[in-house]
PDB file of N, CA and C in Angstrom:
ATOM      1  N   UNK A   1      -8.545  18.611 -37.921  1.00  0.00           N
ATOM      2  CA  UNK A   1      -7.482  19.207 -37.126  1.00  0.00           C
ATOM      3  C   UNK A   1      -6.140  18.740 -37.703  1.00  0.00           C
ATOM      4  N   UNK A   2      -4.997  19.967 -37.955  1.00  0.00           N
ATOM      5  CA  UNK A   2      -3.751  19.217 -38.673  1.00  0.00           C
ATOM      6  C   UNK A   2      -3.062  18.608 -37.258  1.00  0.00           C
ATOM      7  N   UNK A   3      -1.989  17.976 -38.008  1.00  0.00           N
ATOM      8  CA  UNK A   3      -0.912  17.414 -36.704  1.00  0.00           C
ATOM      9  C   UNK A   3      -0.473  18.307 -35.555  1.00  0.00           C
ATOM     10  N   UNK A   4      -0.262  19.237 -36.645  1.00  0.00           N
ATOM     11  CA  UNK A   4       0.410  20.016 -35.643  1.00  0.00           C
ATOM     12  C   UNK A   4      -0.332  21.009 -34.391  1.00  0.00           C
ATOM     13  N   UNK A   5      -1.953  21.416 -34.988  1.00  0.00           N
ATOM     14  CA  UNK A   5      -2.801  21.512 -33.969  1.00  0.00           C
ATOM     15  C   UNK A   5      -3.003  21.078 -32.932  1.00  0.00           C
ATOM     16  N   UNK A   6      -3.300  19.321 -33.269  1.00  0.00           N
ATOM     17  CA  UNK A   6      -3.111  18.007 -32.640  1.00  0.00           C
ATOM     18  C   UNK A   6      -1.640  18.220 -31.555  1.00  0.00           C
ATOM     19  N   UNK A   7      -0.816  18.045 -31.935  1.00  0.00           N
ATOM     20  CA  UNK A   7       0.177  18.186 -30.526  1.00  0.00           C
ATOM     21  C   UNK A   7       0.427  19.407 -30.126  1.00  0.00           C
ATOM     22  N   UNK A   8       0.128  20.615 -30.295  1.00  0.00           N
ATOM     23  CA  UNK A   8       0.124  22.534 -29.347  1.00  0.00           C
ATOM     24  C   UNK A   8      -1.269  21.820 -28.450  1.00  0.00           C
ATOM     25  N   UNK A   9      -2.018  21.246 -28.757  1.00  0.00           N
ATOM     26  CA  UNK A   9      -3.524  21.170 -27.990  1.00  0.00           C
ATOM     27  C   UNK A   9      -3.097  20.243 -27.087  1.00  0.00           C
ATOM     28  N   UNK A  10      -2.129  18.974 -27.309  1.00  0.00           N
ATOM     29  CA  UNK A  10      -1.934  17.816 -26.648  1.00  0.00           C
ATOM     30  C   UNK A  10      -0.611  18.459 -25.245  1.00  0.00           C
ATOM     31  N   UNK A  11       0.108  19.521 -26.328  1.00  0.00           N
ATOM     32  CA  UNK A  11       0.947  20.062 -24.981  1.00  0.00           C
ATOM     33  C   UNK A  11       0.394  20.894 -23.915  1.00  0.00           C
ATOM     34  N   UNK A  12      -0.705  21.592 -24.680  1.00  0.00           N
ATOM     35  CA  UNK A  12      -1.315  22.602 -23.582  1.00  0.00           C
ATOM     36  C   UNK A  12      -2.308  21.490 -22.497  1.00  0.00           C
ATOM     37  N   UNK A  13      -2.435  20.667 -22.807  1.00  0.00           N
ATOM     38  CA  UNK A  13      -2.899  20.291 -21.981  1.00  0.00           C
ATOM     39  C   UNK A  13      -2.224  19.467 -20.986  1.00  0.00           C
ATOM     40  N   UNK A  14      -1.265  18.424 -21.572  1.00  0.00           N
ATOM     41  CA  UNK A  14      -0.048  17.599 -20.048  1.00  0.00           C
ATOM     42  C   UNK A  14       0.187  18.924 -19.559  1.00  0.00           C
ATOM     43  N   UNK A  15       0.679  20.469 -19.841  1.00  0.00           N
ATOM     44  CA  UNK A  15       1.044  21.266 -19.079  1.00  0.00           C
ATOM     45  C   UNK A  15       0.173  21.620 -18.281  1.00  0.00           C
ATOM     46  N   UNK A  16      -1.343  22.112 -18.224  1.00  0.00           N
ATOM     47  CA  UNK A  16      -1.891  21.859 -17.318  1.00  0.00           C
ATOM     48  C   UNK A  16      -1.779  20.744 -16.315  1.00  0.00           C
ATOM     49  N   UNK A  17      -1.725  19.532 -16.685  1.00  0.00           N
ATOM     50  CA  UNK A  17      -1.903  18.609 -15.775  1.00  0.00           C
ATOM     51  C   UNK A  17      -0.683  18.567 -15.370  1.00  0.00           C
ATOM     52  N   UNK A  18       0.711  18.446 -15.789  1.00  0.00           N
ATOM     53  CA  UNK A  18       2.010  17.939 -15.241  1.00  0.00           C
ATOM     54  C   UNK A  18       3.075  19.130 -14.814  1.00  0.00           C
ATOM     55  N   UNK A  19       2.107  20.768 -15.380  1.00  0.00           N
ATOM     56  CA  UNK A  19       3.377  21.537 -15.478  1.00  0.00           C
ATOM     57  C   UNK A  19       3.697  22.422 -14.166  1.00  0.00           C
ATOM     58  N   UNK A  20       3.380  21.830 -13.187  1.00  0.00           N
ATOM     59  CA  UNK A  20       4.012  22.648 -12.154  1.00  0.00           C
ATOM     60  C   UNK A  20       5.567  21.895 -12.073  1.00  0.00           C
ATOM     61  N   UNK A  21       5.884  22.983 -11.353  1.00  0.00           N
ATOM     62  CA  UNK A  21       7.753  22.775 -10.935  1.00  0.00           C
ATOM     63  C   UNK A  21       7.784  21.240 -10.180  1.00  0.00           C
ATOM     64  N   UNK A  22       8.933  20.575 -10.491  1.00  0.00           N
ATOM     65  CA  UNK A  22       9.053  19.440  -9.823  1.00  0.00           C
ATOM     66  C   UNK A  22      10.213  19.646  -8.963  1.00  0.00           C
ATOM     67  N   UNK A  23      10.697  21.080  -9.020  1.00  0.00           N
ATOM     68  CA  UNK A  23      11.798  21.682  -7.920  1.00  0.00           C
ATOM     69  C   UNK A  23      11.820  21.655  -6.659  1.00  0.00           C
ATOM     70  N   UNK A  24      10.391  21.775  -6.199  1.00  0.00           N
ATOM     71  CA  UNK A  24      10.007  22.034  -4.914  1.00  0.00           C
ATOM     72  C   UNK A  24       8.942  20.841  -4.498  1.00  0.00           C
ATOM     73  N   UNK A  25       8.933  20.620  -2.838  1.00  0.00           N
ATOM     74  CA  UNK A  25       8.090  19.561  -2.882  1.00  0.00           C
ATOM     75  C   UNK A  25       6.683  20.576  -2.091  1.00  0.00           C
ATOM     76  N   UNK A  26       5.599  19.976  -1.809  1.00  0.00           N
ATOM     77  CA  UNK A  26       4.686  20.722  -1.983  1.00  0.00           C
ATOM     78  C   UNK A  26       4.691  21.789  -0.746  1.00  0.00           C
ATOM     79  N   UNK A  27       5.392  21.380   0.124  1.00  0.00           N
ATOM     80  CA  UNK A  27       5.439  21.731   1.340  1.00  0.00           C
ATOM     81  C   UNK A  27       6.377  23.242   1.793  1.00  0.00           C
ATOM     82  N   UNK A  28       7.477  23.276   0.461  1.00  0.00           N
ATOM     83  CA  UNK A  28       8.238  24.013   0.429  1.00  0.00           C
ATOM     84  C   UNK A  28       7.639  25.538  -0.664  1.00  0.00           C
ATOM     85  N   UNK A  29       7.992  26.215  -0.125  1.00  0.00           N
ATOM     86  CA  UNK A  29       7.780  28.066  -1.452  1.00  0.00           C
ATOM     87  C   UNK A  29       9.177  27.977  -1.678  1.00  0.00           C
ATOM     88  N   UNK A  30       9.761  28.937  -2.730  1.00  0.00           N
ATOM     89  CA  UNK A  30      10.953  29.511  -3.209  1.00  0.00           C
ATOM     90  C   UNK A  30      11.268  30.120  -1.591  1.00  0.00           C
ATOM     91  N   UNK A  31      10.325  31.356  -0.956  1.00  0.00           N
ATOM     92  CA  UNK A  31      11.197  31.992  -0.205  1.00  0.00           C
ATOM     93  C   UNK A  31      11.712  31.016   0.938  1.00  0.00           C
ATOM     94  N   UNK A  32      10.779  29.874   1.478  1.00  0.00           N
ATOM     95  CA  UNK A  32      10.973  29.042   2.552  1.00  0.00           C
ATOM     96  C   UNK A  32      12.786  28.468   1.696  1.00  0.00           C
ATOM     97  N   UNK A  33      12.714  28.192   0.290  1.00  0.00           N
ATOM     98  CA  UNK A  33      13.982  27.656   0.005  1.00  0.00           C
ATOM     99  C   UNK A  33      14.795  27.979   0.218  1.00  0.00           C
ATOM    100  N   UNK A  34      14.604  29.775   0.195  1.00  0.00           N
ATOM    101  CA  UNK A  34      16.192  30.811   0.553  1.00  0.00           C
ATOM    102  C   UNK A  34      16.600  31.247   2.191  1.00  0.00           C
ATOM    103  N   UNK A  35      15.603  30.857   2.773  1.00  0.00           N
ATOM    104  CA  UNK A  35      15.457  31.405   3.989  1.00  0.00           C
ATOM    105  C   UNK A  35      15.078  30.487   5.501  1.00  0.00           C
ATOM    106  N   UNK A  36      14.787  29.147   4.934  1.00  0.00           N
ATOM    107  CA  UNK A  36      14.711  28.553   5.887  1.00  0.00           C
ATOM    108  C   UNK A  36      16.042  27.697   6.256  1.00  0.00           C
ATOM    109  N   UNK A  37      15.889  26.606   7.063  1.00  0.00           N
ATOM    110  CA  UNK A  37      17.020  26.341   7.624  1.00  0.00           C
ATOM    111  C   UNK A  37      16.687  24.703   7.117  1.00  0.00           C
ATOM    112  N   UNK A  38      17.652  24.765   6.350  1.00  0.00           N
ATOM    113  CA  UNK A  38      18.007  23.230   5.121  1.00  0.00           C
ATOM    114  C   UNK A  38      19.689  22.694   5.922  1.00  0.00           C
ATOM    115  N   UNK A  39      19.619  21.637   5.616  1.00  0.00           N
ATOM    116  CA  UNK A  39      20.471  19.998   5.735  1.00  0.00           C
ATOM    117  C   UNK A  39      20.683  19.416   5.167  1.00  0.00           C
ATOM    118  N   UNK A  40      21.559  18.881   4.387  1.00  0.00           N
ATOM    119  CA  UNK A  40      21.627  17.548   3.661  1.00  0.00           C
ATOM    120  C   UNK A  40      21.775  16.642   4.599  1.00  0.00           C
ATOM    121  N   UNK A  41      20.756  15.314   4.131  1.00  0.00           N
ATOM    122  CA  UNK A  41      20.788  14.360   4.815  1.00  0.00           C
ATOM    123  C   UNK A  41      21.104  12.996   3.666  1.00  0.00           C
ATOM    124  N   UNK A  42      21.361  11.894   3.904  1.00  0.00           N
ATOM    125  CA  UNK A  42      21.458  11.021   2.854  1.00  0.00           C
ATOM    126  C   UNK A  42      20.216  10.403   2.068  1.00  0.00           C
ATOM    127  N   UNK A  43      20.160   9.915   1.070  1.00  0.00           N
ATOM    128  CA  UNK A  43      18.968   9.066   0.291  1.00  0.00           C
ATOM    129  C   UNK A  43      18.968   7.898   1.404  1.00  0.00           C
ATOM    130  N   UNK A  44      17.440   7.466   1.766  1.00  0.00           N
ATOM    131  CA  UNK A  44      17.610   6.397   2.764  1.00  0.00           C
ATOM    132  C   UNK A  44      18.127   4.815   1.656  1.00  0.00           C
ATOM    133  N   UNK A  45      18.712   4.113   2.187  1.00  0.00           N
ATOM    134  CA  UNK A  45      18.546   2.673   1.613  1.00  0.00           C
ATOM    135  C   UNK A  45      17.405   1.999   1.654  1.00  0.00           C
ATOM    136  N   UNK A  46      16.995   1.108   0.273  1.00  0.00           N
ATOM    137  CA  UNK A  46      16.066   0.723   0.016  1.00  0.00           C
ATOM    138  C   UNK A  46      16.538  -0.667   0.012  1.00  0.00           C
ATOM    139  N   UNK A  47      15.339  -2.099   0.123  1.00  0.00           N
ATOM    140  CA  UNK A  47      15.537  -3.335  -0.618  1.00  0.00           C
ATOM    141  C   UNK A  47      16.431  -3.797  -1.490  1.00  0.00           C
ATOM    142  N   UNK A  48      16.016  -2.895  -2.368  1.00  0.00           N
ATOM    143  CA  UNK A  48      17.026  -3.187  -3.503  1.00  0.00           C
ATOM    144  C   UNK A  48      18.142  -2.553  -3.861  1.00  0.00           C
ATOM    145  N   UNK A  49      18.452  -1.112  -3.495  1.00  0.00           N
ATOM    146  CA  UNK A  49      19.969  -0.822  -3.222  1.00  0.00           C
ATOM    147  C   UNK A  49      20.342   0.157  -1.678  1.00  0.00           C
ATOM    148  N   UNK A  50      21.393  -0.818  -1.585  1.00  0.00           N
ATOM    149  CA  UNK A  50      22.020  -0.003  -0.013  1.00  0.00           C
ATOM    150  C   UNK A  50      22.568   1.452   0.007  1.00  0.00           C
ATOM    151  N   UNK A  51      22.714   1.792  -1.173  1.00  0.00           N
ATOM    152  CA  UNK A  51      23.319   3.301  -1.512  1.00  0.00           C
ATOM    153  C   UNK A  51      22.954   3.655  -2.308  1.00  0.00           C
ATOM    154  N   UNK A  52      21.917   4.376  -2.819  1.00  0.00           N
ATOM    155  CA  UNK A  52      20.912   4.485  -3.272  1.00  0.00           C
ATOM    156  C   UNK A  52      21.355   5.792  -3.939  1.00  0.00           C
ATOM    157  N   UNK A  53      21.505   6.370  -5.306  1.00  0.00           N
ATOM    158  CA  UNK A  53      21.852   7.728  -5.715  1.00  0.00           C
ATOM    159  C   UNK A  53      20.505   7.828  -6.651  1.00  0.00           C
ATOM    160  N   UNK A  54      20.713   9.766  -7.073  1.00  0.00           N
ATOM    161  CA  UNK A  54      19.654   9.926  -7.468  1.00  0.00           C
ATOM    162  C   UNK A  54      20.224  11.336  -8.293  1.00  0.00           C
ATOM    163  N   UNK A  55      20.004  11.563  -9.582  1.00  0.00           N
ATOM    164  CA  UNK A  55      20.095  12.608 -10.604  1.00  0.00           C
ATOM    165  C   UNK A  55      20.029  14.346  -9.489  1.00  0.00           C
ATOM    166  N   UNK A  56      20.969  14.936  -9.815  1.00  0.00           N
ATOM    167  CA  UNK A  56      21.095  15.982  -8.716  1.00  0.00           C
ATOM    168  C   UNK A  56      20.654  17.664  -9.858  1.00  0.00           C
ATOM    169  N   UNK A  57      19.148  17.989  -9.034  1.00  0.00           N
ATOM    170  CA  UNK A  57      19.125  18.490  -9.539  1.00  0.00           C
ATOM    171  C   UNK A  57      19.347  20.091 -10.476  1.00  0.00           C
ATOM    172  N   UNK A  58      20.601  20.520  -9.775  1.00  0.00           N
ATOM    173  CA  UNK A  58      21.461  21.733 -10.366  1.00  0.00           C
ATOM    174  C   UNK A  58      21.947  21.385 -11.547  1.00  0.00           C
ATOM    175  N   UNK A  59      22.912  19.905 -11.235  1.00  0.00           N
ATOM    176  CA  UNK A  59      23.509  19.363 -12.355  1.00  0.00           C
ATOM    177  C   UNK A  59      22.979  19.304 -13.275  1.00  0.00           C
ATOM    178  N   UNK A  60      21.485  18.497 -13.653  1.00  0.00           N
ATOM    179  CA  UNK A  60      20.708  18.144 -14.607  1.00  0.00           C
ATOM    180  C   UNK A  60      20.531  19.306 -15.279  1.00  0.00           C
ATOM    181  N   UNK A  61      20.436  20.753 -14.955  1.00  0.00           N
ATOM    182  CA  UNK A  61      20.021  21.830 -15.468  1.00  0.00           C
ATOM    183  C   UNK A  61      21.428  22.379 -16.403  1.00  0.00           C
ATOM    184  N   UNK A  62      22.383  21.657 -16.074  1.00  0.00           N
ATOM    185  CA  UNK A  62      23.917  22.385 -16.985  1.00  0.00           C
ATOM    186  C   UNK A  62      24.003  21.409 -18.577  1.00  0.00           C
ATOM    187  N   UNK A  63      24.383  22.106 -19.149  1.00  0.00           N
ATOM    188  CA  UNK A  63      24.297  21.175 -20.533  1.00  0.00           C
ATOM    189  C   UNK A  63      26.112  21.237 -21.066  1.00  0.00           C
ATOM    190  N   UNK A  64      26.590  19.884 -21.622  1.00  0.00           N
ATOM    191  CA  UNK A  64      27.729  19.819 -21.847  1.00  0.00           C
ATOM    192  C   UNK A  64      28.282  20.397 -23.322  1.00  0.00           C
ATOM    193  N   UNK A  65      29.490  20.157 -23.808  1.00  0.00           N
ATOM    194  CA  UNK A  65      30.051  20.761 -25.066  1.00  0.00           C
ATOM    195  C   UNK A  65      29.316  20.491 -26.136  1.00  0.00           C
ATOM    196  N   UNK A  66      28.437  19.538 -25.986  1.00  0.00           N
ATOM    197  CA  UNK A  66      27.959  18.698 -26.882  1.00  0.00           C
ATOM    198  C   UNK A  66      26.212  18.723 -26.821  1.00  0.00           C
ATOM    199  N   UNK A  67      26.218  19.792 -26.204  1.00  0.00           N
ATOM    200  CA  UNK A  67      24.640  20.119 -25.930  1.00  0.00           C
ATOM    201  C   UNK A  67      23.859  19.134 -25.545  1.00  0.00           C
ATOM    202  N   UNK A  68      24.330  18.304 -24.545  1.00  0.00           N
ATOM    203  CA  UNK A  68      23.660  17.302 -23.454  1.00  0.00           C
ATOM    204  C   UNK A  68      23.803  17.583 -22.034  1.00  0.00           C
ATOM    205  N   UNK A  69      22.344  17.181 -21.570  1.00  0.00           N
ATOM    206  CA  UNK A  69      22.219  17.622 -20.271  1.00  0.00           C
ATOM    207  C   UNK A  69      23.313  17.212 -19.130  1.00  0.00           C
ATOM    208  N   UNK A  70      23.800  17.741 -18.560  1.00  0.00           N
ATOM    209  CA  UNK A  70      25.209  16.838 -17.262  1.00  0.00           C
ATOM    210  C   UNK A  70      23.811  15.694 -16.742  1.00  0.00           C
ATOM    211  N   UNK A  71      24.559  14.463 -16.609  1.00  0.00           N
ATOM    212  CA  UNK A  71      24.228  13.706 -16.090  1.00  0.00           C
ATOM    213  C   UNK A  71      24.504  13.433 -14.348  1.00  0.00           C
ATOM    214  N   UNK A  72      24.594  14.019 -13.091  1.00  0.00           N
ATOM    215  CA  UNK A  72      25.667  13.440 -12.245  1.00  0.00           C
ATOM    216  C   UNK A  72      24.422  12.942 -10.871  1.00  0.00           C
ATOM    217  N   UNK A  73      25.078  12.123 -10.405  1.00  0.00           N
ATOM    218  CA  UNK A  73      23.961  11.610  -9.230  1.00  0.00           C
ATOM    219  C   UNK A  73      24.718  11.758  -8.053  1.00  0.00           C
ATOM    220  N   UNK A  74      23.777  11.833  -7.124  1.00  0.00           N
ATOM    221  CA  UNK A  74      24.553  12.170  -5.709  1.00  0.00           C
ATOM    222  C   UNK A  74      23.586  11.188  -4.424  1.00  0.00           C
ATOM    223  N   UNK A  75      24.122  10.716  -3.390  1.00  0.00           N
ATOM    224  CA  UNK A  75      23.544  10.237  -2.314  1.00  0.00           C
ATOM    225  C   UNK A  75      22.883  11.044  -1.157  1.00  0.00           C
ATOM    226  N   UNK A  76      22.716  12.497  -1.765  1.00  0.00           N
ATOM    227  CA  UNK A  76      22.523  13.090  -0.594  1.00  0.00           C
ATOM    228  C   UNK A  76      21.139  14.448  -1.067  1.00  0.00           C
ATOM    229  N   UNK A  77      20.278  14.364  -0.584  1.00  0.00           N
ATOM    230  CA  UNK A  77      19.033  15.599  -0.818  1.00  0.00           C
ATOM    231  C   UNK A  77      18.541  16.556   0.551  1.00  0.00           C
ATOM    232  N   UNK A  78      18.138  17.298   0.352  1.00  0.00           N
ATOM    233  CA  UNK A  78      17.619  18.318   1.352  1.00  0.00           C
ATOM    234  C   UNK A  78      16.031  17.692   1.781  1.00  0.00           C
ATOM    235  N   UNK A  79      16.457  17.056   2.883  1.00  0.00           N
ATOM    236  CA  UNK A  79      15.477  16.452   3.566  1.00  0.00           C
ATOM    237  C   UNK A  79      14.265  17.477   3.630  1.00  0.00           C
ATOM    238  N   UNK A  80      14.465  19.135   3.590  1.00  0.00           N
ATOM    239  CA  UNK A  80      13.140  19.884   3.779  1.00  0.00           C
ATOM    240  C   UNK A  80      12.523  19.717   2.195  1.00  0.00           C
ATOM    241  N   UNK A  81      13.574  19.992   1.509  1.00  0.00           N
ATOM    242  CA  UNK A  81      13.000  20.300  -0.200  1.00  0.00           C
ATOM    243  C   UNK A  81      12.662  18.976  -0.850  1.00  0.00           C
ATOM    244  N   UNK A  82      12.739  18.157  -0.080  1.00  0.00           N
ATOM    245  CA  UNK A  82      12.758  16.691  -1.149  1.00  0.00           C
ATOM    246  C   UNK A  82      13.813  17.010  -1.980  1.00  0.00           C
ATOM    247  N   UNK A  83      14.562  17.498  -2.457  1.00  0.00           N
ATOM    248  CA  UNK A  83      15.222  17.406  -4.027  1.00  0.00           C
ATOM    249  C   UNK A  83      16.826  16.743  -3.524  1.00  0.00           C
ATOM    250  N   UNK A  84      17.400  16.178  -4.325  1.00  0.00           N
ATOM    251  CA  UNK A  84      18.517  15.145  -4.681  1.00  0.00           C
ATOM    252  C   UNK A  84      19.474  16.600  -4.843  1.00  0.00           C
ATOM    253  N   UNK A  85      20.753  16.742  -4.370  1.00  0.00           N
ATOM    254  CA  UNK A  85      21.713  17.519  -4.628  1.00  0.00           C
ATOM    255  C   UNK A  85      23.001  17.468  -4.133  1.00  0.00           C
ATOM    256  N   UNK A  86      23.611  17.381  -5.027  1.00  0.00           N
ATOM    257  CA  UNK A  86      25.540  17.252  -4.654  1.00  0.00           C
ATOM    258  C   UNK A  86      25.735  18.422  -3.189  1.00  0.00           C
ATOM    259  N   UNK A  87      26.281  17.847  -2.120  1.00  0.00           N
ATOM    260  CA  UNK A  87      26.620  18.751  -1.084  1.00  0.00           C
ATOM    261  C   UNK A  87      27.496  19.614  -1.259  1.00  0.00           C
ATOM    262  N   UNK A  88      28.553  19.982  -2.157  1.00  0.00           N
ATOM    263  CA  UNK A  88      29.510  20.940  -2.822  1.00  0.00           C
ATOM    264  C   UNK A  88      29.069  20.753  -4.318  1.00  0.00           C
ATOM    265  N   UNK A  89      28.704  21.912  -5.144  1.00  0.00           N
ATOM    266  CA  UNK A  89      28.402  22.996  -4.798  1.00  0.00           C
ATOM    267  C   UNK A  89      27.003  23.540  -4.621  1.00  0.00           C
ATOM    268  N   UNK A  90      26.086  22.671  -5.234  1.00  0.00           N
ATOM    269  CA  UNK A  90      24.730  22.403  -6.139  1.00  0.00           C
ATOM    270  C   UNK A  90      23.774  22.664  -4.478  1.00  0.00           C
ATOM    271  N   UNK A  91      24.588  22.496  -3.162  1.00  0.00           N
ATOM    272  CA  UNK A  91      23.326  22.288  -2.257  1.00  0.00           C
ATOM    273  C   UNK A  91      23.216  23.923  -1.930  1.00  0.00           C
ATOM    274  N   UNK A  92      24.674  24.387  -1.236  1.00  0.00           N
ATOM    275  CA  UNK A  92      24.430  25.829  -1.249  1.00  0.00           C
ATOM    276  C   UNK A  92      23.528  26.635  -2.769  1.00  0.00           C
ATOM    277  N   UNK A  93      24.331  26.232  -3.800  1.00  0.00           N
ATOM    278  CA  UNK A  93      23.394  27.472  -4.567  1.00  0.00           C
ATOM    279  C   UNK A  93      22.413  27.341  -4.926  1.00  0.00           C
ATOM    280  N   UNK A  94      21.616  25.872  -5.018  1.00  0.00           N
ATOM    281  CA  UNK A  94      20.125  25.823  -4.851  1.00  0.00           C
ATOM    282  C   UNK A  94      19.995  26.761  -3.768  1.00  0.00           C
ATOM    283  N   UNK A  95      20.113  26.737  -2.575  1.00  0.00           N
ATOM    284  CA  UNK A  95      19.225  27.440  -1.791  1.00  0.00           C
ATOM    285  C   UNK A  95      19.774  29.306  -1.133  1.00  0.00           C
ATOM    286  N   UNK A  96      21.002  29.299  -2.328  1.00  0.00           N
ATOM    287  CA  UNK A  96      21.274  30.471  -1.931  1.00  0.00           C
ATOM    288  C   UNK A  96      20.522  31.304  -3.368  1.00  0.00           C
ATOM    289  N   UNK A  97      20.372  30.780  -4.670  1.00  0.00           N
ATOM    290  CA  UNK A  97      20.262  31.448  -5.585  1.00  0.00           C
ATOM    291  C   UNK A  97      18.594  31.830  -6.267  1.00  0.00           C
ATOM    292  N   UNK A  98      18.102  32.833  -6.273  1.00  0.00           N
ATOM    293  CA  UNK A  98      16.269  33.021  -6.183  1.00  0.00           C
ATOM    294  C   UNK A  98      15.888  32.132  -7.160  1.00  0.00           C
ATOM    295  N   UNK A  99      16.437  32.285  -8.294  1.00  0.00           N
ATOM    296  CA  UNK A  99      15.941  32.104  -9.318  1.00  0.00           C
ATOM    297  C   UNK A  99      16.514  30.605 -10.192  1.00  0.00           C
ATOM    298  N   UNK A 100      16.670  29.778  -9.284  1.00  0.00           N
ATOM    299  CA  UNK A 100      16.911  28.587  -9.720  1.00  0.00           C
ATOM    300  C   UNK A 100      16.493  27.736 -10.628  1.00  0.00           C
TER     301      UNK A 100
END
């Protein structure tokens, strides 16, 4: 088997195992995302930090001048979706936009 066989075979397979969306938590569909009734609530505090931030994920999806992913973290996620998201603008258009 060449190398490169070796890793298309090695990707097809973590994608089986790892490749569902990590957008949604299991509990949530896309349409429940557009249509149900979402909140931001804060990241709870943990042990080890009292304000606790976490990679927001609209942001992570924008890439800068320099063809790197935006880095930005926020304290606040949609308690229905599980997901981490800046409350202006990233919370509305997660859940206003289908195709996120």
């Amino acid at each position: 088997m060449s190398h490169l066989d070796f890793r298309l075979q090695l990707v097809e397979e973590l994608a089986k195992i790892y490749g569902e969306s990590k957008h949604f938590s299991q509990n949530t569909t896309s349409s429940d995302r557009l249509t149900g009734r979402h909140f931001p609530s804060r990241i709870q505090p943990t042990q080890k930090k009292k304000a606790p931030t976490k990679i927001c994920i609209v942001c992570s999806q924008k890439f800068n001048e320099k063809g790197q992913r935006v880095r930005k973290e926020s304290r606040y996620q949609c308690a229905q979706c599980n997901v981490t998201l800046c409350v202006t603008p990233c919370f509305e258009k997660y859940h206003a936009v289908e195709n996120f």
